[in-house]
N, C-alpha and C. Protein backbone atom coordinates (compact mmCIF):
# COMPACT_ATOMS: atom_id res chain seq x y z
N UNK A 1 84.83 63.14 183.02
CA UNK A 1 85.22 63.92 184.18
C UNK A 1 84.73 63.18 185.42
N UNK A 2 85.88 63.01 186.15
CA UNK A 2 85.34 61.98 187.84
C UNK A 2 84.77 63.47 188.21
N UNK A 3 83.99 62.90 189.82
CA UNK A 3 83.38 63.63 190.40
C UNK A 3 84.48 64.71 191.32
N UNK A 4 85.43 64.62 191.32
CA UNK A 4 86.96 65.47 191.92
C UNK A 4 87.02 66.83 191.00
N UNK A 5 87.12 66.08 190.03
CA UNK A 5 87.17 66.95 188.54
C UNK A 5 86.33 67.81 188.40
N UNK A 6 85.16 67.23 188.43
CA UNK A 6 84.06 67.82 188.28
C UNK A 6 83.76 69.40 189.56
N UNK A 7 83.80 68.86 190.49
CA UNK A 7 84.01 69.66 192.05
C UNK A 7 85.05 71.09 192.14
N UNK A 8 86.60 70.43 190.91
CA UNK A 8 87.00 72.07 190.88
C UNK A 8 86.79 72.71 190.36
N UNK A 9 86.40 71.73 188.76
CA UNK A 9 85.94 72.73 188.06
C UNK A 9 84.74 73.59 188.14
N UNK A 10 83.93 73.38 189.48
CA UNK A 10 82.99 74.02 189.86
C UNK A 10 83.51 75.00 191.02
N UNK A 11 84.42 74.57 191.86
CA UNK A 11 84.74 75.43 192.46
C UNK A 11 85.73 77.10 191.57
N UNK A 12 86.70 76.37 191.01
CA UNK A 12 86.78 77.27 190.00
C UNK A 12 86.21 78.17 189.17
N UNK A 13 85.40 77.70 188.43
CA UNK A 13 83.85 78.50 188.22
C UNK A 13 83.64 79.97 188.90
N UNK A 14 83.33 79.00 190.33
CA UNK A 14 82.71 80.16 191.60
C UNK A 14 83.97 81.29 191.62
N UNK A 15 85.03 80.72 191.72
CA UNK A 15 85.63 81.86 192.05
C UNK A 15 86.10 83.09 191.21
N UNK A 16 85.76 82.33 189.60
CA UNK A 16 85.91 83.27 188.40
C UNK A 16 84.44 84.08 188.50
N UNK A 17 83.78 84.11 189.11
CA UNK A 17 82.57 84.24 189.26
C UNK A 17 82.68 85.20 190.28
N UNK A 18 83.01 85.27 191.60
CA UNK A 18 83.33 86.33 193.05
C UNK A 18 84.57 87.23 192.11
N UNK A 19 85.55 86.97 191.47
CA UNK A 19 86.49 87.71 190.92
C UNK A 19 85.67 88.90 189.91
N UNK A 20 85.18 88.45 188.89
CA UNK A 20 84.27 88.88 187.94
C UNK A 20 83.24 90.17 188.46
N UNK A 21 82.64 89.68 189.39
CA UNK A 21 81.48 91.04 190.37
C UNK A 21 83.16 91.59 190.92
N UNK A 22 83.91 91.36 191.31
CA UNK A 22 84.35 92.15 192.32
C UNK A 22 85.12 93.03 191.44
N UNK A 23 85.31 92.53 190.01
CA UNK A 23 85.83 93.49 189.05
C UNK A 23 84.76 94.30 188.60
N UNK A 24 83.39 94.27 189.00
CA UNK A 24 82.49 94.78 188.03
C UNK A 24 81.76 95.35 189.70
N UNK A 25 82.21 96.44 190.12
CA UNK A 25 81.43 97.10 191.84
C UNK A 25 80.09 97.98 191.07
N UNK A 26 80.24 98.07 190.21
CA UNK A 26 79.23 99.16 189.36
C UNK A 26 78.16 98.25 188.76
N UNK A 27 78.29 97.03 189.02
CA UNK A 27 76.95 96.48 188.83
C UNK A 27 76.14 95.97 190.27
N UNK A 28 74.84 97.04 189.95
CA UNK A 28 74.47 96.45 192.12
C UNK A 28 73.48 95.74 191.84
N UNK A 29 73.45 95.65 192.87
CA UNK A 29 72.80 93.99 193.63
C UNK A 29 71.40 93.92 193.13
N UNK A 30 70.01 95.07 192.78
CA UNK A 30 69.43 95.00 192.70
C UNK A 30 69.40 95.38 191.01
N UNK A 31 70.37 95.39 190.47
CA UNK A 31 70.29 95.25 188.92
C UNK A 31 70.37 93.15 188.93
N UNK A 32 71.74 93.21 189.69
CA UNK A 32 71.33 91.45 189.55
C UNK A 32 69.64 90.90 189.59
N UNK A 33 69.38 91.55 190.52
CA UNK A 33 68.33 90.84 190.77
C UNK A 33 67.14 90.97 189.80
N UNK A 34 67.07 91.92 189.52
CA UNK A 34 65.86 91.99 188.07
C UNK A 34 66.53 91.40 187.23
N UNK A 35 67.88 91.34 186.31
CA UNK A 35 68.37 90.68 185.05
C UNK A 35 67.86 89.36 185.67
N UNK A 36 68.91 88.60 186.88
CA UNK A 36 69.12 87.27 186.72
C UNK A 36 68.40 86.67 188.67
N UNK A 37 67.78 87.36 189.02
CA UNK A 37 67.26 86.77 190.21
C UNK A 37 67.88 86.42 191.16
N UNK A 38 69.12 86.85 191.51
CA UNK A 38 70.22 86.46 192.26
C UNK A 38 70.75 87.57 192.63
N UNK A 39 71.40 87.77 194.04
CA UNK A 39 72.52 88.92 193.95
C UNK A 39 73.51 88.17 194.80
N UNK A 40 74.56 89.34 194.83
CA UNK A 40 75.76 88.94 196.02
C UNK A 40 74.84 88.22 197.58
N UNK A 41 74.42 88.80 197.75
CA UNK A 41 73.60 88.43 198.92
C UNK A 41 73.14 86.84 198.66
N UNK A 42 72.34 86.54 198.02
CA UNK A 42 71.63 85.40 197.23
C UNK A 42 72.87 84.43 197.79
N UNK A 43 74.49 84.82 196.69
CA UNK A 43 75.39 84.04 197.01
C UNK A 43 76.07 83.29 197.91
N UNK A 44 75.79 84.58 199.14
CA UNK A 44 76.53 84.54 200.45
C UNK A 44 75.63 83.04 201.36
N UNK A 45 74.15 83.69 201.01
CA UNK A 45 73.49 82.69 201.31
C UNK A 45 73.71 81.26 200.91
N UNK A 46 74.01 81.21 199.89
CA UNK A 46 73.96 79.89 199.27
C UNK A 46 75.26 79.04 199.79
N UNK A 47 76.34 80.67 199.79
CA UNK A 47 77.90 79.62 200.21
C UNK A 47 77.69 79.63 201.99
N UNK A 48 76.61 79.83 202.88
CA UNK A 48 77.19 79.30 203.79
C UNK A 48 76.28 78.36 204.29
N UNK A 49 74.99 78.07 203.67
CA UNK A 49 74.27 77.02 203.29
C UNK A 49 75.20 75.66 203.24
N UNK A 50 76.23 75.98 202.08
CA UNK A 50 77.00 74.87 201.60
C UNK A 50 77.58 74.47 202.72
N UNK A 51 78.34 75.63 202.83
CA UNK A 51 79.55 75.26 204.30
C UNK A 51 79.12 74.71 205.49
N UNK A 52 77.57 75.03 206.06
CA UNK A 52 76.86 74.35 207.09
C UNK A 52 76.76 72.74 206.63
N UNK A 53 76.48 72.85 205.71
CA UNK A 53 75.84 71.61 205.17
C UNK A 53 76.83 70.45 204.81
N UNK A 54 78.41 71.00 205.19
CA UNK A 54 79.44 70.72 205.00
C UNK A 54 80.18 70.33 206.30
N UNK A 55 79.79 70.95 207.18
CA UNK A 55 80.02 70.95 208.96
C UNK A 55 80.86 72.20 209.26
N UNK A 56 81.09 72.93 208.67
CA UNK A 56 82.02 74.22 208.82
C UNK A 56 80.69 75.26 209.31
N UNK A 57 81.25 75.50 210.34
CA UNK A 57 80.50 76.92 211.23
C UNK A 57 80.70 77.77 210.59
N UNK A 58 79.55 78.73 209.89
CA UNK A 58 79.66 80.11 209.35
C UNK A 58 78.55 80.58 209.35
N UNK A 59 78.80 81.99 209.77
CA UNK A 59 77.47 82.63 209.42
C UNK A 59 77.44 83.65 208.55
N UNK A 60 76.28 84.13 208.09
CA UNK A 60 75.77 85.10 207.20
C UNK A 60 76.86 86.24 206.97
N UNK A 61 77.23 87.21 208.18
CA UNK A 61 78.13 87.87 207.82
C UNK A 61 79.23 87.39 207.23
N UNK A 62 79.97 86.25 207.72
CA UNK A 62 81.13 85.81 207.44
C UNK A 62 81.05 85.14 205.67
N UNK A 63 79.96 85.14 205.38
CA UNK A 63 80.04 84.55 203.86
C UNK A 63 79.76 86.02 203.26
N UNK A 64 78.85 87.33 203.85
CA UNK A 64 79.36 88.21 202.80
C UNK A 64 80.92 88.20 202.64
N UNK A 65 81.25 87.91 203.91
CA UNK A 65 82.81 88.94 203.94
C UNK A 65 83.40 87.95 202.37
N UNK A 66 83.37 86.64 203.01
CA UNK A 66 83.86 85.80 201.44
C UNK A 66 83.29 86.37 200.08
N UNK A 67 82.30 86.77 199.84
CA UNK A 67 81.66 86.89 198.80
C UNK A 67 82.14 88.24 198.08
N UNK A 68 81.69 89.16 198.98
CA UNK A 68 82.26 90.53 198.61
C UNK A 68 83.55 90.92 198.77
N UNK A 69 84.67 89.97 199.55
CA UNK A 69 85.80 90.26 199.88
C UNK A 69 86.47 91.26 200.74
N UNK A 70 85.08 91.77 201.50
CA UNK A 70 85.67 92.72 202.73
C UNK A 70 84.01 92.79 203.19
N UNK A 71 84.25 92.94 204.49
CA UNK A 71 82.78 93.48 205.74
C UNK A 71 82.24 94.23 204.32
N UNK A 72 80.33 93.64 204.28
CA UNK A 72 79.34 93.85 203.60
C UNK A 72 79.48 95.29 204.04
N UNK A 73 79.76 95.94 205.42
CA UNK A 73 79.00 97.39 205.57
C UNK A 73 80.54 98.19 204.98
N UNK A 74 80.98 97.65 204.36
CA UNK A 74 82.77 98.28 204.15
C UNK A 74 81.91 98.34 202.61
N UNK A 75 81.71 97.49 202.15
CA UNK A 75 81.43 97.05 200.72
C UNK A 75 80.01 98.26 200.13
N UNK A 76 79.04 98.47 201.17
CA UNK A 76 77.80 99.08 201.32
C UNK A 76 78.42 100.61 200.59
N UNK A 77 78.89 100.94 201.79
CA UNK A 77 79.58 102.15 201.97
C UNK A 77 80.50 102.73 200.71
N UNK A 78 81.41 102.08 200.46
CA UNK A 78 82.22 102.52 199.20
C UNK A 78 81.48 102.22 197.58
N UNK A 79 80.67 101.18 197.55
CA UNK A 79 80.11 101.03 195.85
C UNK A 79 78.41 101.08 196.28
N UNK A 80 78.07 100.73 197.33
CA UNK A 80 75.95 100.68 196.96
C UNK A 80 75.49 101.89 196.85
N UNK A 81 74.27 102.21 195.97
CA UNK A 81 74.13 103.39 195.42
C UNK A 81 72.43 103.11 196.24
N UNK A 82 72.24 104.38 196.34
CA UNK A 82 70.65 104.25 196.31
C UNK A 82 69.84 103.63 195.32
N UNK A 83 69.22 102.90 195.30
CA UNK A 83 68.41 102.55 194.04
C UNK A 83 67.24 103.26 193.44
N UNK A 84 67.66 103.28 192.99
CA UNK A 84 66.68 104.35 191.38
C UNK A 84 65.42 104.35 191.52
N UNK A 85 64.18 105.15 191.15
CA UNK A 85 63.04 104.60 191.09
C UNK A 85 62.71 103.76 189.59
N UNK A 86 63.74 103.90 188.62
CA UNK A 86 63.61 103.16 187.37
C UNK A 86 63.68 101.27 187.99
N UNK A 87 65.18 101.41 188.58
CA UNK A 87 65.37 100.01 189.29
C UNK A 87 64.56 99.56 190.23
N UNK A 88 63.76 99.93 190.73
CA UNK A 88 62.89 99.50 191.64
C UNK A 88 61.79 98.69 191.49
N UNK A 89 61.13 99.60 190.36
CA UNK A 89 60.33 99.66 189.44
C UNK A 89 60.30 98.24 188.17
N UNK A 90 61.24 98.20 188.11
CA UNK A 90 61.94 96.74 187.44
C UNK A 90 61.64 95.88 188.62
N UNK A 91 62.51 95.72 189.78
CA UNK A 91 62.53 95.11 190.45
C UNK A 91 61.22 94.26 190.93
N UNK A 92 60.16 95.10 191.15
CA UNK A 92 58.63 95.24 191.35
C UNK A 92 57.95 93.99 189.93
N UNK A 93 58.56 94.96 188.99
CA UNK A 93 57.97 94.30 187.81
C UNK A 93 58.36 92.41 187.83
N UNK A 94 59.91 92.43 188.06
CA UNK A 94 60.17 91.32 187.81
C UNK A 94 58.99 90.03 188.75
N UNK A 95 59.46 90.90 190.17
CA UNK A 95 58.64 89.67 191.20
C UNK A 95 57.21 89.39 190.98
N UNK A 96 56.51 90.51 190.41
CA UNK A 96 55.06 90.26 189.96
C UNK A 96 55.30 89.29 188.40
N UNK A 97 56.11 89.40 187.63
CA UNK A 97 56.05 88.09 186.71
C UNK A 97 56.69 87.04 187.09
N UNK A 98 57.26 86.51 188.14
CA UNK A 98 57.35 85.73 188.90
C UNK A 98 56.45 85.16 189.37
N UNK A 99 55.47 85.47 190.19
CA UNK A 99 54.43 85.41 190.65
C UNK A 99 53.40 84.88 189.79
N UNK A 100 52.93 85.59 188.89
CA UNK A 100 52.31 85.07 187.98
C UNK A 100 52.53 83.95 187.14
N UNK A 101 53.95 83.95 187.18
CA UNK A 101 54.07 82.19 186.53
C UNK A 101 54.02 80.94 187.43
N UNK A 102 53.91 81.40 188.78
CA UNK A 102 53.75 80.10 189.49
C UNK A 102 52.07 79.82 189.68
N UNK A 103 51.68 80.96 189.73
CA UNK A 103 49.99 81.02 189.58
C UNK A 103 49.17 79.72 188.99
N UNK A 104 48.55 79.12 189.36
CA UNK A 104 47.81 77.72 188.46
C UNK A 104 47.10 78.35 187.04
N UNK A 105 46.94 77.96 186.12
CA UNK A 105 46.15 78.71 184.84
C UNK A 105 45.08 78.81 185.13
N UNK A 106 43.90 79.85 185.07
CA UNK A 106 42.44 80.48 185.04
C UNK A 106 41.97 80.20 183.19
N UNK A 107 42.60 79.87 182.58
CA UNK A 107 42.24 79.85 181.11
C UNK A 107 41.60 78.95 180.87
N UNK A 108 41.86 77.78 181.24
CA UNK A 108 41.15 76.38 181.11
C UNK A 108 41.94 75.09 179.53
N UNK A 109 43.19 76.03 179.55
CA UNK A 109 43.82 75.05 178.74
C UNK A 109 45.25 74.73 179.85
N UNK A 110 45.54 73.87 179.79
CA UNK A 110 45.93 72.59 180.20
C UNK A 110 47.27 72.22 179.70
């Protein structure tokens, strides 16, 4: 695979990927984030990271709008749920074992 190749099939990817959440509104952002450490948000960030980094002017809002496929507060409004105290609670949990694995070891093995 040349590096062309390689590039759609990554872009492709992404977009089976924005299609996929946008088929799935009932999974929120802060379930992403305890399973897999990432959410829509995470994404938005990352795609306009790219696009800066690319020379294309964009900002934050304008990559939710890409990401979620309509204004984040359009998106808020019709599928974000309050989050749970179960999900939270996860949430909490996850970043404290996070944390702890970047921690240096206190054990003295090596």
């Amino acid at each position: 695979m040349n590096q062309e190749q390689k590039t759609e099939a990554e872009a492709a990817a992404f977009r089976h990927l924005l299609k996929h959440l946008d088929a799935n509104k009932d999974v929120q952002n802060i379930d992403l984030m305890v399973l897999a450490d990432f959410c829509r948000n995470c994404l938005a960030k990352w795609y306009m990271a790219a696009a800066n980094e690319q020379g294309t002017e964009m900002d934050y809002n304008q990559a939710r709008e890409e990401i979620y496929g309509m204004p984040f507060s359009e998106w808020k409004e019709k599928y974000q749920l309050p989050a749970s105290a179960e999900q939270l609670a996860a949430f909490e949990a996850r970043q404290e074992a996070k944390k702890l694995a970047t921690e240096p070891s206190t054990s003295g093995c090596q």
